[in-house]
N, C-alpha and C. Protein backbone atom coordinates (compact mmCIF):
# COMPACT_ATOMS: atom_id res chain seq x y z
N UNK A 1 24.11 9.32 1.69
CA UNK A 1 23.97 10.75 1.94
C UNK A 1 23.59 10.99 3.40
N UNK A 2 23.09 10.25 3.87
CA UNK A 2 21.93 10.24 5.29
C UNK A 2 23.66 9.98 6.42
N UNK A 3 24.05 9.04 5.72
CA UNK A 3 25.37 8.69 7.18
C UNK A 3 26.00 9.74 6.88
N UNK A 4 26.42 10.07 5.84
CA UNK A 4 27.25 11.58 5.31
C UNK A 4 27.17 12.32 6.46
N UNK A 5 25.93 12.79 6.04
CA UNK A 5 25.44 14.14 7.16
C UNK A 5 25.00 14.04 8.60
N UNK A 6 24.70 12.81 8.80
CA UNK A 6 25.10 12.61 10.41
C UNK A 6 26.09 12.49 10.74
N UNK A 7 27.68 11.95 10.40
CA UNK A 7 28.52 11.67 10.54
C UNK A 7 29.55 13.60 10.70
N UNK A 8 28.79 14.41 9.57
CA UNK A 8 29.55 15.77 9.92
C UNK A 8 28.83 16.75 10.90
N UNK A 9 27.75 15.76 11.12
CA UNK A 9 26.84 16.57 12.51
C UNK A 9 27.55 16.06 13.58
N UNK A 10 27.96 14.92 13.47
CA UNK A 10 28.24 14.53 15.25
C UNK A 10 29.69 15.76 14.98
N UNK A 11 30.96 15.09 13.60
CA UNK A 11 31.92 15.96 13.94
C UNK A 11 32.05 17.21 14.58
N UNK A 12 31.26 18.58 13.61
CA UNK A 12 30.67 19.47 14.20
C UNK A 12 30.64 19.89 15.87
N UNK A 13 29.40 19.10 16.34
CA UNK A 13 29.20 18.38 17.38
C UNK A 13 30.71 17.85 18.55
N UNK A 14 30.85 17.32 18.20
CA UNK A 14 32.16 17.03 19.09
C UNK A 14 33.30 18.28 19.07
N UNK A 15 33.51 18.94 18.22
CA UNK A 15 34.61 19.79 18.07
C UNK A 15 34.07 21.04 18.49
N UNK A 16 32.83 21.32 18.41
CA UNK A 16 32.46 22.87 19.15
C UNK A 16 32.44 22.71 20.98
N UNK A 17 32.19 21.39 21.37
CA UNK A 17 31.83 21.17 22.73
C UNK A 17 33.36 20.52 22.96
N UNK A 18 34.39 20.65 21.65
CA UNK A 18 35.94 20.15 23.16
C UNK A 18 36.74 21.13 23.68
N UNK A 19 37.25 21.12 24.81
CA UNK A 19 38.14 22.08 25.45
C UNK A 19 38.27 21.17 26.07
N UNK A 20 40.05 21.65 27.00
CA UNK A 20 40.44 20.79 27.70
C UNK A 20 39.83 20.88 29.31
N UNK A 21 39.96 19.08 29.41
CA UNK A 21 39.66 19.39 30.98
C UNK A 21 40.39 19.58 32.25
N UNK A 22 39.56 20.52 33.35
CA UNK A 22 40.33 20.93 34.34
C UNK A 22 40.49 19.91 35.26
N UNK A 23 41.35 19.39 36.30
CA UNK A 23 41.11 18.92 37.43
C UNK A 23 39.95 19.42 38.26
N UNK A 24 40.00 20.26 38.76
CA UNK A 24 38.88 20.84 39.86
C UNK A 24 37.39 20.87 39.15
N UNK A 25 37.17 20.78 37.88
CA UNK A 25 36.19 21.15 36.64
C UNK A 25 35.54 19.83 36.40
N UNK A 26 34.71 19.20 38.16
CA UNK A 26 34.33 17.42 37.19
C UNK A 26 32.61 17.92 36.66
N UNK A 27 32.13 19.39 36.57
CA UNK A 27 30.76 19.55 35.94
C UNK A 27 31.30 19.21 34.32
N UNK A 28 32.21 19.54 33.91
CA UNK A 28 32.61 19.73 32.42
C UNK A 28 32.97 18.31 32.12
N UNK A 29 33.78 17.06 32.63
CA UNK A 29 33.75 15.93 32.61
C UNK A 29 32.68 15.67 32.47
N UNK A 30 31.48 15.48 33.20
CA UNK A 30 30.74 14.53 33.49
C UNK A 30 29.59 14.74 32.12
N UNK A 31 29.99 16.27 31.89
CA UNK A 31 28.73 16.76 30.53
C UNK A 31 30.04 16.23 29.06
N UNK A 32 31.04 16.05 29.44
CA UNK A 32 31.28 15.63 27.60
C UNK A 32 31.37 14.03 27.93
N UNK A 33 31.49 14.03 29.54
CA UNK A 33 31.04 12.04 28.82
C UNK A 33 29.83 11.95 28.42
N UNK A 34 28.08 12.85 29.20
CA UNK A 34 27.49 12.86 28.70
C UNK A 34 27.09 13.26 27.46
N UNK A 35 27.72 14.02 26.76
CA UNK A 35 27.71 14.71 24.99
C UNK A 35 28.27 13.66 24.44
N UNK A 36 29.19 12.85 24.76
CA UNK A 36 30.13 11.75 24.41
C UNK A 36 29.18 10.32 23.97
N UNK A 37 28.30 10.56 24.90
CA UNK A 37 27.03 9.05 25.03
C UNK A 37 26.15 9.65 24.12
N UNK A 38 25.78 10.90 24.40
CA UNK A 38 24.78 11.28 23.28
C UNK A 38 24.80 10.72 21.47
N UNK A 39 26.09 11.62 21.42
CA UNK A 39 26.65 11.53 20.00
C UNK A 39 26.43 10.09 19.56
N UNK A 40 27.36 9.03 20.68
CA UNK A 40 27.46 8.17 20.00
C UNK A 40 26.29 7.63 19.82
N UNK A 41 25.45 7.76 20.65
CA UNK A 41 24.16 7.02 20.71
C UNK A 41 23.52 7.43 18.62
N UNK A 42 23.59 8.87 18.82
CA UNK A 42 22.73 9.18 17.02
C UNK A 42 23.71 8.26 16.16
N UNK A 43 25.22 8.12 16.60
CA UNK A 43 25.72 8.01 15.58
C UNK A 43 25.30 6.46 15.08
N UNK A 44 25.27 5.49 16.53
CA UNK A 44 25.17 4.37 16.54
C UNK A 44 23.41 3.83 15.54
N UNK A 45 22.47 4.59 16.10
CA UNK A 45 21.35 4.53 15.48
C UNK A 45 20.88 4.88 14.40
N UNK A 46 22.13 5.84 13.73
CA UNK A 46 21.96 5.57 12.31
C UNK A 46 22.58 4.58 11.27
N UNK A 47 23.25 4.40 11.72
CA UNK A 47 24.09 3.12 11.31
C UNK A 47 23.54 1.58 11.45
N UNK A 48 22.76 1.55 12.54
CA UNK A 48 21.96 0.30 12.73
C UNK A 48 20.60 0.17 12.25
N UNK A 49 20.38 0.95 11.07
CA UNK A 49 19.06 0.74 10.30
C UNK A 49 19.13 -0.52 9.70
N UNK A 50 18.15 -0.88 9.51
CA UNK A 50 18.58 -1.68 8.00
C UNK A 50 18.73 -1.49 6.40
N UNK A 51 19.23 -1.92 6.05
CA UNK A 51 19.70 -1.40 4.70
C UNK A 51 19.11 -2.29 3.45
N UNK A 52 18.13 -2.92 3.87
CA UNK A 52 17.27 -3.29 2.93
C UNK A 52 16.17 -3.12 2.62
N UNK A 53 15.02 -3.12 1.61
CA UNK A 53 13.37 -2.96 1.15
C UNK A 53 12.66 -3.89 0.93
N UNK A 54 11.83 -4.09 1.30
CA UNK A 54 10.85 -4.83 1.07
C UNK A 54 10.46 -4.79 -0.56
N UNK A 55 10.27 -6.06 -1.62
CA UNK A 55 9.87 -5.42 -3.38
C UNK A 55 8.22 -5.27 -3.09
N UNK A 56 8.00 -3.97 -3.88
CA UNK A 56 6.77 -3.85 -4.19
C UNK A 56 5.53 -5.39 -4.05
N UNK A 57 4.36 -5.62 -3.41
CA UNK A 57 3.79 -6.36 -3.50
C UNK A 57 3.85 -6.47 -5.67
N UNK A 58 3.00 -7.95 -6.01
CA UNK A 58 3.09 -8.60 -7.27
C UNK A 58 1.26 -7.97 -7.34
N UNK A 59 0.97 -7.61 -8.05
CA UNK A 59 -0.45 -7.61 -8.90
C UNK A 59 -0.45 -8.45 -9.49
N UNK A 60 -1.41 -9.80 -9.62
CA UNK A 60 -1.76 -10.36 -10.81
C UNK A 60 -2.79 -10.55 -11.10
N UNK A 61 -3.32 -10.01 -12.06
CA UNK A 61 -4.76 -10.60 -12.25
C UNK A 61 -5.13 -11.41 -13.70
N UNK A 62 -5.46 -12.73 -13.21
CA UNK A 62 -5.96 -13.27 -13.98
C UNK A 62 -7.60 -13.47 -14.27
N UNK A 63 -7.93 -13.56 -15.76
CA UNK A 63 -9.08 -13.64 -16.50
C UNK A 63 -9.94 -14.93 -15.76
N UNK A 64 -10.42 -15.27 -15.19
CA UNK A 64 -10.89 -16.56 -14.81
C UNK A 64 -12.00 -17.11 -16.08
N UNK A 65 -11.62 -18.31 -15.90
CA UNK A 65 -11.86 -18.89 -17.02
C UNK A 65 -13.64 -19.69 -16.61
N UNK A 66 -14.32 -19.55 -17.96
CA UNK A 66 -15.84 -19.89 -17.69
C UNK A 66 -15.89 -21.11 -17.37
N UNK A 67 -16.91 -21.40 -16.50
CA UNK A 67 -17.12 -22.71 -15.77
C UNK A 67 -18.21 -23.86 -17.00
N UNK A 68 -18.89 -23.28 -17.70
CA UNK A 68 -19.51 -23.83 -19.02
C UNK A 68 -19.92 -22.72 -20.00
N UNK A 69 -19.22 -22.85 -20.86
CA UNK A 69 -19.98 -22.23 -22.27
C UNK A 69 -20.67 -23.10 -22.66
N UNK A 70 -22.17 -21.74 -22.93
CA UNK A 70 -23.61 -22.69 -23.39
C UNK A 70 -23.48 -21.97 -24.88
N UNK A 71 -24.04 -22.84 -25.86
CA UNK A 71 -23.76 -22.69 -26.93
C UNK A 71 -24.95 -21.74 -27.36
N UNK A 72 -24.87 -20.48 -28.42
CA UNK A 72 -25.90 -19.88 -28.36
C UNK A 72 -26.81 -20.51 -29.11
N UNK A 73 -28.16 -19.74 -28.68
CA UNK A 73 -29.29 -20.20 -29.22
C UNK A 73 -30.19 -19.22 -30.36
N UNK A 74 -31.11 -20.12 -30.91
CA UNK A 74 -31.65 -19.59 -32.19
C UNK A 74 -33.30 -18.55 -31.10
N UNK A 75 -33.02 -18.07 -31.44
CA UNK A 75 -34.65 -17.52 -30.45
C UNK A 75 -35.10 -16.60 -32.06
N UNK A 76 -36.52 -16.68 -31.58
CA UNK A 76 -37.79 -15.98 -32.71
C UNK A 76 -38.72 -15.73 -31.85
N UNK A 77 -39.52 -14.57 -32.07
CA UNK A 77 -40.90 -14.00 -32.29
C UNK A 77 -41.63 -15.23 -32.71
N UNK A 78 -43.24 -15.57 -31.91
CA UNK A 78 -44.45 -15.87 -32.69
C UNK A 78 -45.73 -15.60 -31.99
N UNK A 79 -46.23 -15.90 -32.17
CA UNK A 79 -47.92 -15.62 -31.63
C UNK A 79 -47.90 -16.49 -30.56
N UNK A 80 -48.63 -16.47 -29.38
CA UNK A 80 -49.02 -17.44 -28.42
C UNK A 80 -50.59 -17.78 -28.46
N UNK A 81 -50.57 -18.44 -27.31
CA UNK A 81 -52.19 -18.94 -27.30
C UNK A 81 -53.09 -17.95 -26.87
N UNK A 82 -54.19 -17.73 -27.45
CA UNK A 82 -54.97 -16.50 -27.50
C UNK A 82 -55.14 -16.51 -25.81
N UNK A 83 -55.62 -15.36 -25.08
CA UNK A 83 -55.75 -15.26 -24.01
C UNK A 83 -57.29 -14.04 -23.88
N UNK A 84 -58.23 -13.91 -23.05
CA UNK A 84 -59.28 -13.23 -22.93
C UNK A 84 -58.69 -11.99 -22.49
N UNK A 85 -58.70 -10.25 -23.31
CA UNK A 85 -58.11 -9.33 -22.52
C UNK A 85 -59.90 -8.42 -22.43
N UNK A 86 -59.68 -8.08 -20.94
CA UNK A 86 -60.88 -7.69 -20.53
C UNK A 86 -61.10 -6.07 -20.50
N UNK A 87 -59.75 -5.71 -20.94
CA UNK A 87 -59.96 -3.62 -21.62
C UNK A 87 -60.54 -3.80 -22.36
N UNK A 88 -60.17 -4.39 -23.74
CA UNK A 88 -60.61 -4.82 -25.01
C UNK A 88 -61.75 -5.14 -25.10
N UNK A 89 -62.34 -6.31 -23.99
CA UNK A 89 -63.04 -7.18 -24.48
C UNK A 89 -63.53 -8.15 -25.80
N UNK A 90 -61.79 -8.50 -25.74
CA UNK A 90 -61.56 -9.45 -26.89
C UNK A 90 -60.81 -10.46 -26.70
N UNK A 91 -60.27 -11.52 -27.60
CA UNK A 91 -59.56 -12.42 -27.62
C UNK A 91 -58.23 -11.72 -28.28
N UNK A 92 -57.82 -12.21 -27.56
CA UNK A 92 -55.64 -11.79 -28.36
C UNK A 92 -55.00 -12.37 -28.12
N UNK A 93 -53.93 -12.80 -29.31
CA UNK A 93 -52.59 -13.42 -29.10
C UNK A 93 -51.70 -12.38 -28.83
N UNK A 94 -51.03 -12.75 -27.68
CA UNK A 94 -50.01 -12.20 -27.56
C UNK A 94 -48.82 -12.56 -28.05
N UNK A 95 -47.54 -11.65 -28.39
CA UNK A 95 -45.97 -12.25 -29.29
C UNK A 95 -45.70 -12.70 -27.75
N UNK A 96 -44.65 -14.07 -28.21
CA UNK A 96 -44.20 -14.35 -27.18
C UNK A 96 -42.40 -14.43 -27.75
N UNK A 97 -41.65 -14.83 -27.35
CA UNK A 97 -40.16 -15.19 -27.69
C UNK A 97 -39.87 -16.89 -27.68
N UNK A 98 -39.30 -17.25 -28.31
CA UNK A 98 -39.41 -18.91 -28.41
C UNK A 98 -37.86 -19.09 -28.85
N UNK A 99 -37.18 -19.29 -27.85
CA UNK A 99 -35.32 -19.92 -27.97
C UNK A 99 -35.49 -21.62 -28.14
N UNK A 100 -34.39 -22.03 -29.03
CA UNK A 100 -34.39 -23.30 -28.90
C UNK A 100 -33.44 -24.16 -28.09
């Protein structure tokens, strides 16, 4: 579509700016060789794109895998070794947690 429509722009382009040239008339020469270089120049630079894409970069994500599974453990509630609490002014066991 893109060469399409550059291609009926230059036409366009070339056919509104031809008339014939005069001998004595070298301002009008020298401007359709220059319209002449122009043109070709868009025409040339659209044509010399490249016509290929780059594919989308790849996402991958992988799960990484655990370096050791520890096997679970049994844990319980029990009493610990009494300790002196001095709000109180008493002896108390405190619960402690005990995993095996």
């Amino acid at each position: 579509m893109k060469r399409k429509m550059t291609a009926a722009i230059a036409l366009v382009a070339v056919l509104a700016t031809a008339h014939p040239a005069l001998a004595g008339d070298g301002a009008a020469v020298a401007a359709g060789a220059l319209g002449g270089l122009a043109v070709g120049a868009i025409i040339g630079s659209s044509a010399a794109q490249p016509r290929y894409y780059a594919p989308p970069p790849m996402v991958v994500y992988e799960e990484p895998e655990p370096l050791y599974n520890e096997p679970p453990t049994a844990c319980y509630w029990t009493s610990g070794e009494p300790v002196w609490d001095a709000y109180r002014g008493a002896w108390v066991r405190p619960r402690v947690q005990v995993c095996d």
